[in-house]
C-alpha atoms as a PDB file:
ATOM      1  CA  UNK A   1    -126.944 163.679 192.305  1.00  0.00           C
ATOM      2  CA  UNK A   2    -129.209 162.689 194.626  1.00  0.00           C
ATOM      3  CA  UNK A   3    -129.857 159.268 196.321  1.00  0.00           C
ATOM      4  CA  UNK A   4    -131.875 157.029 193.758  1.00  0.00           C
ATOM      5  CA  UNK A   5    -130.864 153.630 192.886  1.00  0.00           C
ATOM      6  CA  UNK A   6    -129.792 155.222 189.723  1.00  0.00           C
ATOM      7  CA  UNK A   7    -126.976 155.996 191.545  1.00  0.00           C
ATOM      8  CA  UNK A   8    -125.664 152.775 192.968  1.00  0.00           C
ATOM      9  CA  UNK A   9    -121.894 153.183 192.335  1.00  0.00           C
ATOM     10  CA  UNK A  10    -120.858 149.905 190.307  1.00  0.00           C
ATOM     11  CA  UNK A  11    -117.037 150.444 191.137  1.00  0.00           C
ATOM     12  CA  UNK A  12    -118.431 149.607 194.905  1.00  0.00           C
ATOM     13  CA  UNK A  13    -120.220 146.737 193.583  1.00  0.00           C
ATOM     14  CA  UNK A  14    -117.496 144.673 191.733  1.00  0.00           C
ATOM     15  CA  UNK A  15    -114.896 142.657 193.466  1.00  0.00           C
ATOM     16  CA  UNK A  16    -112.307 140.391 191.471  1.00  0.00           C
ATOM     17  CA  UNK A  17    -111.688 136.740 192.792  1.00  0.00           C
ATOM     18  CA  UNK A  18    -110.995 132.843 191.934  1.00  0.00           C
ATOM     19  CA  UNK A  19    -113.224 130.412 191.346  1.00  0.00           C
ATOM     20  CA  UNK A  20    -111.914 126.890 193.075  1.00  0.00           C
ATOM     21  CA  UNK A  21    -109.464 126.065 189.662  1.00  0.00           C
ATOM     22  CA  UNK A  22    -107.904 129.728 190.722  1.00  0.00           C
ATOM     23  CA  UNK A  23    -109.278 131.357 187.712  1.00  0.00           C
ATOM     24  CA  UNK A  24    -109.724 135.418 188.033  1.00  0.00           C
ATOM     25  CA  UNK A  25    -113.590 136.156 188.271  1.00  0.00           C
ATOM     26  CA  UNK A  26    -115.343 139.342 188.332  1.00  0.00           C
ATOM     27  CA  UNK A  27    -118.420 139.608 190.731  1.00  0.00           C
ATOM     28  CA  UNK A  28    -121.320 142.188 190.394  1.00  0.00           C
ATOM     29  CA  UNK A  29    -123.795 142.791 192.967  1.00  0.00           C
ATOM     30  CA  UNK A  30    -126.798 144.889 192.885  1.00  0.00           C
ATOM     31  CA  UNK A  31    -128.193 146.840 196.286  1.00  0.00           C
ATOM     32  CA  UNK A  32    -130.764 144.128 197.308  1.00  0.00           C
ATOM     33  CA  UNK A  33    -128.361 141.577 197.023  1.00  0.00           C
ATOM     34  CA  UNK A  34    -128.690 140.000 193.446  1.00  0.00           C
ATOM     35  CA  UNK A  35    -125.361 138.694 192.319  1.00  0.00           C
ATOM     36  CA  UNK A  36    -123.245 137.724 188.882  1.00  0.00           C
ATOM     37  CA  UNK A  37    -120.384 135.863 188.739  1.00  0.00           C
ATOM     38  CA  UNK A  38    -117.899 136.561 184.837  1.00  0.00           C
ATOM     39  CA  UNK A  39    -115.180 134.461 184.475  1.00  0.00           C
ATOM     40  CA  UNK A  40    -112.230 135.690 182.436  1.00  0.00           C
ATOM     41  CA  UNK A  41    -111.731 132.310 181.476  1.00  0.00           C
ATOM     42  CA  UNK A  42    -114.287 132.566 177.936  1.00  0.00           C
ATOM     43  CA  UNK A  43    -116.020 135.746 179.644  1.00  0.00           C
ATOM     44  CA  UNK A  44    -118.382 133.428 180.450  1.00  0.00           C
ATOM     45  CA  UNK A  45    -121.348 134.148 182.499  1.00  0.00           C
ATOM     46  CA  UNK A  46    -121.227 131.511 185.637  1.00  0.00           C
ATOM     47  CA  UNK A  47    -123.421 132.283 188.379  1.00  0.00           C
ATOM     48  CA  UNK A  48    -126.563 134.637 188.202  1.00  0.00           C
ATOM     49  CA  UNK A  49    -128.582 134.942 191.162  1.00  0.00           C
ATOM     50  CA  UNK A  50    -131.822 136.903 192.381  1.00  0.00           C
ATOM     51  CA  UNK A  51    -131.932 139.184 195.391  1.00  0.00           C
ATOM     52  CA  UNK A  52    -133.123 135.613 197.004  1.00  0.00           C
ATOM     53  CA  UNK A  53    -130.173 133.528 196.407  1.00  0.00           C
ATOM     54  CA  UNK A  54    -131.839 131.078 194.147  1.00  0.00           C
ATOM     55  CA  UNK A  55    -129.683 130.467 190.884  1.00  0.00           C
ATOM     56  CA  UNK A  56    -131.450 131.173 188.308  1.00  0.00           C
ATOM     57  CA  UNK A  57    -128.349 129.823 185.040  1.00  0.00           C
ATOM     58  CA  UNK A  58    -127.921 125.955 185.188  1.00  0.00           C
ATOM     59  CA  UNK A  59    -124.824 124.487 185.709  1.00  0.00           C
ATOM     60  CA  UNK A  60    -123.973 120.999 185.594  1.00  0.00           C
ATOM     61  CA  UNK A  61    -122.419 118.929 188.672  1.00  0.00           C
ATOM     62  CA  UNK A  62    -120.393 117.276 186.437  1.00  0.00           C
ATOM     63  CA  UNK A  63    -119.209 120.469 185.121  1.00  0.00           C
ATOM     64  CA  UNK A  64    -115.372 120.272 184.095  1.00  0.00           C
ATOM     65  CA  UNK A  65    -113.699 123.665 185.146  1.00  0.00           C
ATOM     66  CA  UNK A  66    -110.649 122.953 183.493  1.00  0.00           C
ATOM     67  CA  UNK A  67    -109.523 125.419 180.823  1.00  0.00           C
ATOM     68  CA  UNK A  68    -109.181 125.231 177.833  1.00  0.00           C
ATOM     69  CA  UNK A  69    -112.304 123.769 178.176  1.00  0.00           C
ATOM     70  CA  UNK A  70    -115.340 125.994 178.553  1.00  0.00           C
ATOM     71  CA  UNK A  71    -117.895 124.857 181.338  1.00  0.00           C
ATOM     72  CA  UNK A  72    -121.089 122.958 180.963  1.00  0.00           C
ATOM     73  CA  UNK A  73    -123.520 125.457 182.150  1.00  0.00           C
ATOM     74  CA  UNK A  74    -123.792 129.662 182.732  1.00  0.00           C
ATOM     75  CA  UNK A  75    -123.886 131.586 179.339  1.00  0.00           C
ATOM     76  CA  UNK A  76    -120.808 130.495 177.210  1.00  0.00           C
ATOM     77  CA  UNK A  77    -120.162 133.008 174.312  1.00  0.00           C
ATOM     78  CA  UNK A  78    -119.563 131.061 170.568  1.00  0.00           C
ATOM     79  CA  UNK A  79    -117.858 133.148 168.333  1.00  0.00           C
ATOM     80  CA  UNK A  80    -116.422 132.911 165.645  1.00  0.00           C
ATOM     81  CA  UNK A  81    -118.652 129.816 164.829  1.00  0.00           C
ATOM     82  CA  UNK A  82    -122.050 127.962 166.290  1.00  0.00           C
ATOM     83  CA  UNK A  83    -121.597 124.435 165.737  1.00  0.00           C
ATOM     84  CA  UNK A  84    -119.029 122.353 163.632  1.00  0.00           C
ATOM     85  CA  UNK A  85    -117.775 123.892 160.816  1.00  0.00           C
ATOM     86  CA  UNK A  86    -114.249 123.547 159.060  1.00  0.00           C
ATOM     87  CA  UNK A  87    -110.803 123.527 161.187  1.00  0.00           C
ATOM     88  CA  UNK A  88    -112.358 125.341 164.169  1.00  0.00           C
ATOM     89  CA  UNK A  89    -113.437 123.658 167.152  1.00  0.00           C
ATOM     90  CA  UNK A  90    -117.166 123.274 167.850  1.00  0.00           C
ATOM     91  CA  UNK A  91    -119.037 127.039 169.140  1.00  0.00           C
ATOM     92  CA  UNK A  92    -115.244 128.533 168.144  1.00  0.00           C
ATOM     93  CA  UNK A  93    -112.308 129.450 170.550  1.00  0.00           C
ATOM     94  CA  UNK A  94    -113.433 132.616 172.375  1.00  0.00           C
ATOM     95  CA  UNK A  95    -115.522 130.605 175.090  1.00  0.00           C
ATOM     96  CA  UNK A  96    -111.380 129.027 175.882  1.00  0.00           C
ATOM     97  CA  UNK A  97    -110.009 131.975 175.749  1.00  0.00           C
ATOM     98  CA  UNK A  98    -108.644 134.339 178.597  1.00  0.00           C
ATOM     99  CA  UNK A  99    -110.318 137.567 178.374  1.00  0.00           C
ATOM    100  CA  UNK A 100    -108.891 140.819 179.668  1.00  0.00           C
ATOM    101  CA  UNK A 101    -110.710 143.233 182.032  1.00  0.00           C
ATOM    102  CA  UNK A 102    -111.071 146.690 180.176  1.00  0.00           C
ATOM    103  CA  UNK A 103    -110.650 149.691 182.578  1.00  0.00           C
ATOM    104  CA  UNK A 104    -111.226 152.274 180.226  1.00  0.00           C
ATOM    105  CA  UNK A 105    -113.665 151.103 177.355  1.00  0.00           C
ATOM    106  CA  UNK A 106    -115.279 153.565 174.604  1.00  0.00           C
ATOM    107  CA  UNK A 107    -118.062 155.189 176.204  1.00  0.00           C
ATOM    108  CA  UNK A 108    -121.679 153.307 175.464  1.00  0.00           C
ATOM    109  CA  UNK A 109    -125.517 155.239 175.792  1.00  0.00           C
ATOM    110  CA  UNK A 110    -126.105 156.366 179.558  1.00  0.00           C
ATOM    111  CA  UNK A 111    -128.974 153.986 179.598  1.00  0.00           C
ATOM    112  CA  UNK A 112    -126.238 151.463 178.997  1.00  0.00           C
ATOM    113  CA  UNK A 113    -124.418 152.378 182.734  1.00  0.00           C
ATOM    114  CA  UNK A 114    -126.884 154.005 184.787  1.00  0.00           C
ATOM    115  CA  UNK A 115    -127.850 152.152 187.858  1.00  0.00           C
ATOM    116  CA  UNK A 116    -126.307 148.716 186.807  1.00  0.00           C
ATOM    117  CA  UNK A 117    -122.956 146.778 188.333  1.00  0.00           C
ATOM    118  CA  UNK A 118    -120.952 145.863 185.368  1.00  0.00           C
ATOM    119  CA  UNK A 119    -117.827 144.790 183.968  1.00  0.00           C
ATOM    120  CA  UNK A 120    -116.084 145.163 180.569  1.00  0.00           C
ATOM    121  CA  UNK A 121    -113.800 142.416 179.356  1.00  0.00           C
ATOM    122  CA  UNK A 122    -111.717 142.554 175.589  1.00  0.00           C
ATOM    123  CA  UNK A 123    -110.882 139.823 173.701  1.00  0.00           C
ATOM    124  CA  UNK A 124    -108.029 139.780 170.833  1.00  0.00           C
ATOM    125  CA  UNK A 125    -106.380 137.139 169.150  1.00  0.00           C
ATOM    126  CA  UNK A 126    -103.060 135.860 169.696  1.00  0.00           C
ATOM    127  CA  UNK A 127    -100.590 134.598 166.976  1.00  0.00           C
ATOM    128  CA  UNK A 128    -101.524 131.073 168.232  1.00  0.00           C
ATOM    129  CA  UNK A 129    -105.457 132.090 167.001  1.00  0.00           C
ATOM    130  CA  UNK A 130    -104.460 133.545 163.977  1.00  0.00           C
ATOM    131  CA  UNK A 131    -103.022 130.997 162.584  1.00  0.00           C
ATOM    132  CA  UNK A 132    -106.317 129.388 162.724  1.00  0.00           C
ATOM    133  CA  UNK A 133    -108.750 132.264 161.993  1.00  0.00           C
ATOM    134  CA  UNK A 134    -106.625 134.602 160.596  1.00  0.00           C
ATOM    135  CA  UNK A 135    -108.435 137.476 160.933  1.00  0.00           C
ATOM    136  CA  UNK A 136    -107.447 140.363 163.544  1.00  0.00           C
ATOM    137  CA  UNK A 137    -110.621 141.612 165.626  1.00  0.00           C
ATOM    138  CA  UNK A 138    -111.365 143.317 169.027  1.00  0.00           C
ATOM    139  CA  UNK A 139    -114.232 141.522 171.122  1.00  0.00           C
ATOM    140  CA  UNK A 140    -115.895 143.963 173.538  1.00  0.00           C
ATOM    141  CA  UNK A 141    -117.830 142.370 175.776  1.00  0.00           C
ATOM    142  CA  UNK A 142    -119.976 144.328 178.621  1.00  0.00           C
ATOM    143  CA  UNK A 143    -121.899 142.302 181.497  1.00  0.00           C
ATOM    144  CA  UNK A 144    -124.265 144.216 183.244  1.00  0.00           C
ATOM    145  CA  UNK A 145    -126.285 143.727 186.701  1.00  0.00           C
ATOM    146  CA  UNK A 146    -129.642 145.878 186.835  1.00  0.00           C
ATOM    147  CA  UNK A 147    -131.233 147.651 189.811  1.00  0.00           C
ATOM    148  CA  UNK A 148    -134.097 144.953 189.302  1.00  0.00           C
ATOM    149  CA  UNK A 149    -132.211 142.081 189.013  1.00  0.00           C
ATOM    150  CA  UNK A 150    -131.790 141.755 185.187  1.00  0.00           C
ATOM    151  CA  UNK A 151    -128.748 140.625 182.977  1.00  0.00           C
ATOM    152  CA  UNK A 152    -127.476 141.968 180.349  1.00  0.00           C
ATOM    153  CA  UNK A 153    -125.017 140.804 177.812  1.00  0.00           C
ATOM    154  CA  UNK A 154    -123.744 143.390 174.956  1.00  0.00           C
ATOM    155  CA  UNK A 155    -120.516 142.339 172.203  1.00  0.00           C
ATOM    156  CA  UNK A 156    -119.054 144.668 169.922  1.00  0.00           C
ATOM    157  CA  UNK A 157    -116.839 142.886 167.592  1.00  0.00           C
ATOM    158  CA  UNK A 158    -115.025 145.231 165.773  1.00  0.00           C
ATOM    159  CA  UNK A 159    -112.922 144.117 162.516  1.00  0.00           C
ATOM    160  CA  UNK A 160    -109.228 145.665 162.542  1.00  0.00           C
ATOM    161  CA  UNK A 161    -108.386 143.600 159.975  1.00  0.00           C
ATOM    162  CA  UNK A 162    -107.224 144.664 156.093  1.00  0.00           C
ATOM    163  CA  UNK A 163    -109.659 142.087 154.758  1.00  0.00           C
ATOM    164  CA  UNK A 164    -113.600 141.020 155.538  1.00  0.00           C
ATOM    165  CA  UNK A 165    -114.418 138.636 157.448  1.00  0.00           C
ATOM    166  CA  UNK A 166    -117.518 136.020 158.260  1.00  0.00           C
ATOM    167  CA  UNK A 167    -118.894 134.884 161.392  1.00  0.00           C
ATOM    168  CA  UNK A 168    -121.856 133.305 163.535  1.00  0.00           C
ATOM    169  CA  UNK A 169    -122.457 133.934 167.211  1.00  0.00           C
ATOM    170  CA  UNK A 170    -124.793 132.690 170.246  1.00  0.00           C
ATOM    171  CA  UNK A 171    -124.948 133.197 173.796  1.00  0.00           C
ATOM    172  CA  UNK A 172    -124.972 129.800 174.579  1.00  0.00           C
ATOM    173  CA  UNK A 173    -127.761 130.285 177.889  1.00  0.00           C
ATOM    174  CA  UNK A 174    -128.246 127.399 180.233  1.00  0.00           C
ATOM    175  CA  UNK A 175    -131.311 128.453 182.153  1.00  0.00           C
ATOM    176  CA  UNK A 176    -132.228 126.309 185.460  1.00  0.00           C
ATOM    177  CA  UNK A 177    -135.634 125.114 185.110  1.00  0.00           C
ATOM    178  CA  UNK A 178    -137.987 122.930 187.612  1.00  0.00           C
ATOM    179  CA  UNK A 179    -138.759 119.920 185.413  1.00  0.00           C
ATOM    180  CA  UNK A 180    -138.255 120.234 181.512  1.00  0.00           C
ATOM    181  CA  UNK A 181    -141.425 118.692 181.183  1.00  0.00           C
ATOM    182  CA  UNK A 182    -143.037 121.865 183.188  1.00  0.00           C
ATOM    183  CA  UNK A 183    -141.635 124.216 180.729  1.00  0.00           C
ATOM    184  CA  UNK A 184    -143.222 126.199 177.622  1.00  0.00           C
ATOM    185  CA  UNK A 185    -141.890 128.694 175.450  1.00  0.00           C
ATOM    186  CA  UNK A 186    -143.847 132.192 173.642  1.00  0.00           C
ATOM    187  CA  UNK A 187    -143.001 134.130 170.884  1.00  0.00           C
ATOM    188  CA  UNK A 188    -141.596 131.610 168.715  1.00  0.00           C
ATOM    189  CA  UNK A 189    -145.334 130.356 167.693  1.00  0.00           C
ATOM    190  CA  UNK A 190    -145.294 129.875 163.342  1.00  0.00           C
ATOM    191  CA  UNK A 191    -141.681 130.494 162.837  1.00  0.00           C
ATOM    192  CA  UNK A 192    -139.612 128.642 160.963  1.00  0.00           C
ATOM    193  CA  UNK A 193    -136.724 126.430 162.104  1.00  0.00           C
ATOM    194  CA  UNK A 194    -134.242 124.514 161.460  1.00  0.00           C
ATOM    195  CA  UNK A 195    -134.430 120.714 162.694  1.00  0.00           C
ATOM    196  CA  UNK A 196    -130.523 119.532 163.947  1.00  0.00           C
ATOM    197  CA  UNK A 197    -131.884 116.196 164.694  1.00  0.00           C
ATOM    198  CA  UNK A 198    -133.062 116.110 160.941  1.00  0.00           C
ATOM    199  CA  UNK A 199    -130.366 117.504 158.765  1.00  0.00           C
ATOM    200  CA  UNK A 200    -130.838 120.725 159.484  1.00  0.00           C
ATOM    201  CA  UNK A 201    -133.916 120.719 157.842  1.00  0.00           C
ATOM    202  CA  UNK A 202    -136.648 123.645 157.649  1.00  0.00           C
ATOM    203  CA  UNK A 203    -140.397 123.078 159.578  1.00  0.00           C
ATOM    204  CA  UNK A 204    -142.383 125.440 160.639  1.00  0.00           C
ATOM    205  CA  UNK A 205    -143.515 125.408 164.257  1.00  0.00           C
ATOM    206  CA  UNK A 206    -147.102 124.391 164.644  1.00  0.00           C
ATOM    207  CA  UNK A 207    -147.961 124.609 168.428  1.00  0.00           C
ATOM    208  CA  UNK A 208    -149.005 127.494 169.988  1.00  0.00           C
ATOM    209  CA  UNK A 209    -146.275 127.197 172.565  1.00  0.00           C
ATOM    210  CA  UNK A 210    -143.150 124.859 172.288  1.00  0.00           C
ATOM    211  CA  UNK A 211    -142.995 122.522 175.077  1.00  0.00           C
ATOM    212  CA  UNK A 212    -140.921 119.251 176.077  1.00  0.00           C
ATOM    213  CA  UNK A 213    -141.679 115.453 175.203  1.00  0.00           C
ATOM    214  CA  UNK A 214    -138.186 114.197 173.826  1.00  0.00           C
ATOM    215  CA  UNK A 215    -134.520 116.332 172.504  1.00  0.00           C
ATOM    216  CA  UNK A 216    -135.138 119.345 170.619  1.00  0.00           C
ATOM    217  CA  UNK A 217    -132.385 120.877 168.885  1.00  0.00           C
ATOM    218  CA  UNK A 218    -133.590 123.534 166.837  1.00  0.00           C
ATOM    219  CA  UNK A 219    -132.531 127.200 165.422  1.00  0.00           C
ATOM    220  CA  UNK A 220    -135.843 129.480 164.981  1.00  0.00           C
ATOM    221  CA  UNK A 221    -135.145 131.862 162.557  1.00  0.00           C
ATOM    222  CA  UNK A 222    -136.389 135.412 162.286  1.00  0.00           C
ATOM    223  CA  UNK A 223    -137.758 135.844 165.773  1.00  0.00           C
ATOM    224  CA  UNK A 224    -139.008 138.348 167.559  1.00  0.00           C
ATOM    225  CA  UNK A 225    -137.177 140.107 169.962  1.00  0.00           C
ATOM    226  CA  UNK A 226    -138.183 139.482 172.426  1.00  0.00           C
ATOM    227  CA  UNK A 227    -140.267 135.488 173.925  1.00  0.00           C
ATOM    228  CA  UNK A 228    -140.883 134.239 177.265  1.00  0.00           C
ATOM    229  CA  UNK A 229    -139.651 130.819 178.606  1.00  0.00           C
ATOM    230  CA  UNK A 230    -142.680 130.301 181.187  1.00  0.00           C
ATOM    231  CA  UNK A 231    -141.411 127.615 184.504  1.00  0.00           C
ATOM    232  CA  UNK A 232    -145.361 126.429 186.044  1.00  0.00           C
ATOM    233  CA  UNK A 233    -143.014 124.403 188.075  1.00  0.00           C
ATOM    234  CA  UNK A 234    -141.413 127.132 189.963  1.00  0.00           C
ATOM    235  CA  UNK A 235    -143.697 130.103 189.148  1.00  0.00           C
ATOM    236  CA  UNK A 236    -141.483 132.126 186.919  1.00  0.00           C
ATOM    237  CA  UNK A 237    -140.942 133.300 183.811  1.00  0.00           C
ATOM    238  CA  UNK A 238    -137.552 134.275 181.896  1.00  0.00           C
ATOM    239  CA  UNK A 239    -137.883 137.023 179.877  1.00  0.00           C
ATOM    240  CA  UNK A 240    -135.209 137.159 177.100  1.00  0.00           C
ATOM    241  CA  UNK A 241    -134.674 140.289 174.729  1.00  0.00           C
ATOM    242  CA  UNK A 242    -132.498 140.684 172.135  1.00  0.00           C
ATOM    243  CA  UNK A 243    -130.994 142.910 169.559  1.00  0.00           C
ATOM    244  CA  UNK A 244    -128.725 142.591 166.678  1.00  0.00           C
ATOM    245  CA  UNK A 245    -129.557 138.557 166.854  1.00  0.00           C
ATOM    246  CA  UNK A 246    -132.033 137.397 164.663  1.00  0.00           C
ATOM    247  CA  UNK A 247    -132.019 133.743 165.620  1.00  0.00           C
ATOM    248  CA  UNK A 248    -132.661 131.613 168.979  1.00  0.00           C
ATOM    249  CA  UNK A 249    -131.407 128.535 169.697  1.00  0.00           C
ATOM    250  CA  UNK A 250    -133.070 125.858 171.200  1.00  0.00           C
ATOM    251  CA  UNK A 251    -131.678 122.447 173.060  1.00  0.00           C
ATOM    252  CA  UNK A 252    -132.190 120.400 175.447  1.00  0.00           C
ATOM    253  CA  UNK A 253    -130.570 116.544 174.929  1.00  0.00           C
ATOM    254  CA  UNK A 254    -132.990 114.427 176.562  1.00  0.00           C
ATOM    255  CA  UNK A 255    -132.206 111.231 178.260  1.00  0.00           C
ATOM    256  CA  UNK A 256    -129.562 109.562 175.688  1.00  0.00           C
ATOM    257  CA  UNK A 257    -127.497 112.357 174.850  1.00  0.00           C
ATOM    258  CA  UNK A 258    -127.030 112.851 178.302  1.00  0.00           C
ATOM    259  CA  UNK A 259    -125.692 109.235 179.633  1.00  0.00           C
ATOM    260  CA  UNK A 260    -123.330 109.827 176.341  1.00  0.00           C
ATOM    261  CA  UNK A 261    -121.677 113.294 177.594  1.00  0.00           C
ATOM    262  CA  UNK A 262    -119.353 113.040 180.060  1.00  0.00           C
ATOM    263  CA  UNK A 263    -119.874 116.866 181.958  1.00  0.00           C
ATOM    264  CA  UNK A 264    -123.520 116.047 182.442  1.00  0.00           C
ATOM    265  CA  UNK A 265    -125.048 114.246 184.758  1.00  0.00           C
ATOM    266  CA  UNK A 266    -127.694 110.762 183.745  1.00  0.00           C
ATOM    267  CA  UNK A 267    -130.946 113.522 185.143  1.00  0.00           C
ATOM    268  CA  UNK A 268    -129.830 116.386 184.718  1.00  0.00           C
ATOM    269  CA  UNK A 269    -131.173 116.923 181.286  1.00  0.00           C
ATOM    270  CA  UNK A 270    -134.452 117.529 183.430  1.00  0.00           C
ATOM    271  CA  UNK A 271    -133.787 120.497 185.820  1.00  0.00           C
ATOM    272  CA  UNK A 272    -131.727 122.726 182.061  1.00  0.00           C
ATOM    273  CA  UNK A 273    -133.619 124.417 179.091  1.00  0.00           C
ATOM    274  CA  UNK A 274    -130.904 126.256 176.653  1.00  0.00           C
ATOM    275  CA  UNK A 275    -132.097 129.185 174.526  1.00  0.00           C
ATOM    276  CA  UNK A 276    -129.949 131.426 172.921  1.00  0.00           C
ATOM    277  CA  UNK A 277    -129.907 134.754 171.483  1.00  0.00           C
ATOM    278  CA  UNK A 278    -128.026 133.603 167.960  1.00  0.00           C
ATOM    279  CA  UNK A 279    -126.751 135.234 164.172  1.00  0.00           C
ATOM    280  CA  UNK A 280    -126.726 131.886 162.724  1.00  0.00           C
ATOM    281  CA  UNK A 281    -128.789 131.046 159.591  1.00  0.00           C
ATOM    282  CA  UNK A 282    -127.182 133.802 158.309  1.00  0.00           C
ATOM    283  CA  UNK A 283    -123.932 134.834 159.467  1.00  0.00           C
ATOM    284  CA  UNK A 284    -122.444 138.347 160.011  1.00  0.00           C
ATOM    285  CA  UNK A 285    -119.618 139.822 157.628  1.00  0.00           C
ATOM    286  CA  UNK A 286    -117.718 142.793 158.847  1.00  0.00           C
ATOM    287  CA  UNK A 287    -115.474 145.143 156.358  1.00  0.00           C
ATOM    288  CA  UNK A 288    -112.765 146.713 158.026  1.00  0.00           C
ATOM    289  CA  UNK A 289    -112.933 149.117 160.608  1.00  0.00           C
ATOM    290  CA  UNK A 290    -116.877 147.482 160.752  1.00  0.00           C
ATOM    291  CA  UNK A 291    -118.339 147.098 164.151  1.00  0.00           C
ATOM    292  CA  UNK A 292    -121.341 144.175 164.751  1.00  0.00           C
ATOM    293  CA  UNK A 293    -123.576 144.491 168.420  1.00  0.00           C
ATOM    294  CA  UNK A 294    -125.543 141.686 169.536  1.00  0.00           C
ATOM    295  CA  UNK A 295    -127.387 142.578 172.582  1.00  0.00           C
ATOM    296  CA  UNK A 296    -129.274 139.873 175.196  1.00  0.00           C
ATOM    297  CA  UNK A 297    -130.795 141.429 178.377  1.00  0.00           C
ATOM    298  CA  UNK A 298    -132.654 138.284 180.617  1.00  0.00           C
ATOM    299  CA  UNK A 299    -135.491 139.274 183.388  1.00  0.00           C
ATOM    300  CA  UNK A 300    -137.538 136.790 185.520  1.00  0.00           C
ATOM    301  CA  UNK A 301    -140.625 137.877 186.790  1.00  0.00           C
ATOM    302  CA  UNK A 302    -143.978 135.907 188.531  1.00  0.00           C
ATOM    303  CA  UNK A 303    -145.474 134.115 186.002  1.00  0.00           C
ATOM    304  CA  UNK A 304    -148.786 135.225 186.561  1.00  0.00           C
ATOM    305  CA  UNK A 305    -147.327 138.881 186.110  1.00  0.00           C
ATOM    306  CA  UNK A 306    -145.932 137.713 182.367  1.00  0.00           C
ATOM    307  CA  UNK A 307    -148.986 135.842 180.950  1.00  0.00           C
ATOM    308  CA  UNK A 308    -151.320 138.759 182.468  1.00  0.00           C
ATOM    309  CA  UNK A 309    -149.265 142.000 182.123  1.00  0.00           C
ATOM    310  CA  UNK A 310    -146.076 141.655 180.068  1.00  0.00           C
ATOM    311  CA  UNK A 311    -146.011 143.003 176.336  1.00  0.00           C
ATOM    312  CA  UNK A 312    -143.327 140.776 175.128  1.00  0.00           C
ATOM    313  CA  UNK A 313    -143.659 143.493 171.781  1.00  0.00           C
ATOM    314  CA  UNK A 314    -142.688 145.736 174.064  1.00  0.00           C
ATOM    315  CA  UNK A 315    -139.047 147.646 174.323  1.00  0.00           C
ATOM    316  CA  UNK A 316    -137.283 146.931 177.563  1.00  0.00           C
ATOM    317  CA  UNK A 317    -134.005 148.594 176.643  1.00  0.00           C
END
């Protein structure tokens, strides 16, 4: 076989601990020392950091670890729902969950395994959840830690159900930036959106770059699939791809939504940019025995490397 990177042996690379409420978490390391932390508690992404040690996910310090609440910060996962809608609870239930850790899951592409430290969990509902989404599905849910530092989210959500069902999805992505207001994003340059703060209404984005003055709560529709969320502050540049997810989300709740919520700090709305890879505008309906994928893969590179030498058209996969 050789001894490339391609190699690295990810069974060598995961270890299974607590975080400090004693909740199992998986840990993936990569050979020069880049690290992801996966709790089981909402499979949620908590800790991703570069072969430096620099964190590069945002997580509040008023962050409330207590399930069943999910945490302020990392990558939370909303399914069935993004946002408020009917009897669930806002983003849906599988962010509370507790996920399972899947030692033998159906096999994916080799380009989805080779070289990268990963983990799959598997979420199903309990009697408890049916009762209030009563619909019977199996939630795959692969992290993955490249050889060059990138993460990689892939669902399957696969409907075992005798009926169809309807649902919307994000990965909810807290990324830690330098100062909001040193922040632009590309790719999402004369889409439309939808406007939260104005009742959900549809604009078209005029700039030729989004960047930060006041709250933004937005859902671009139709976007590429891959845009850039360029840091000047700290010189770097978060590349997000996606497949299977049509939409991205973007918040951040400025200075008075963030004195009014109690898991973020007065500040912090300053140093956390949110953009998600989201099926939201229009949401996914699976027959049975239908399977959905929704794919996000995150690199950070050198700025000056993005805006001079990265095809964001370009297929990363």
């Amino acid at each position: 076989m050789g001894h490339s990177a391609a190699v690295w042996d990810y069974k060598v690379a995961n270890e299974i601990t607590q975080d400090w409420n004693g909740n199992p978490q998986v840990v993936l390391r990569n050979p020069h020392g880049a690290l992801v932390r996966v709790s089981l508690h909402g499979g949620q992404v908590m800790s991703w950091k570069n072969e430096h040690g620099e964190e590069l996910l945002f997580t509040s310090n008023k962050a409330l670890f207590k399930p069943p609440k999910a945490m302020r910060g990392g990558i939370p996962i909303c399914f069935p729902q993004f946002g408020n809608r009917g009897s669930l609870e806002q983003h849906g239930f599988a962010r509370n969950k507790v996920w399972s850790i899947e030692e033998s899951p159906p096999p994916l592409p080799p380009n989805d395994s080779n070289g990268k430290s990963y983990v799959d969990l598997i979420l199903k509902p309990s009697s408890e959840d049916l009762k209030f989404w009563p619909h019977s599905f199996e939630y795959r849910l692969r992290v993955a830690l490249g050889i060059d530092g990138r993460l990689s989210l892939i669902s399957r959500i696969r409907n075992v159900n005798g009926k169809p069902f309807t649902f919307s999805f994000a990965y909810h992505t807290y990324m830690s930036v330098s100062d909001i207001s040193e922040v632009r994003i590309e790719g999402l340059e004369t889409l439309d959106y939808l406007d939260n703060l104005s009742q959900k209404e549809r604009r078209t984005e005029q700039g030729d770059a989004l960047t930060f003055e006041n709250e933004v709560d937005r859902v671009y529709l139709s976007c590429p699939n891959a845009i850039a969320v360029i840091d000047h502050g700290k010189k770097r540049t978060f590349v997000i791809r996606k497949e299977g997810l049509p939409d991205v989300v973007v918040w951040n709740p400025w200075d008075k939504k963030s004195k009014a919520m109690v898991d973020l700090g007065d500040e912090e709305y300053k140093y956390m940019l949110c953009v998600d890879g989201a099926a939201v505008e229009n949401p996914i309906t699976l027959k049975p025995g239908e399977e959905w994928m929704g794919r996000l893969e995150l690199l950070v590179v050198p700025s000056s490397f993005c805006s001079d030498h990265l095809d964001l058209h370009k297929a990363y996969f």
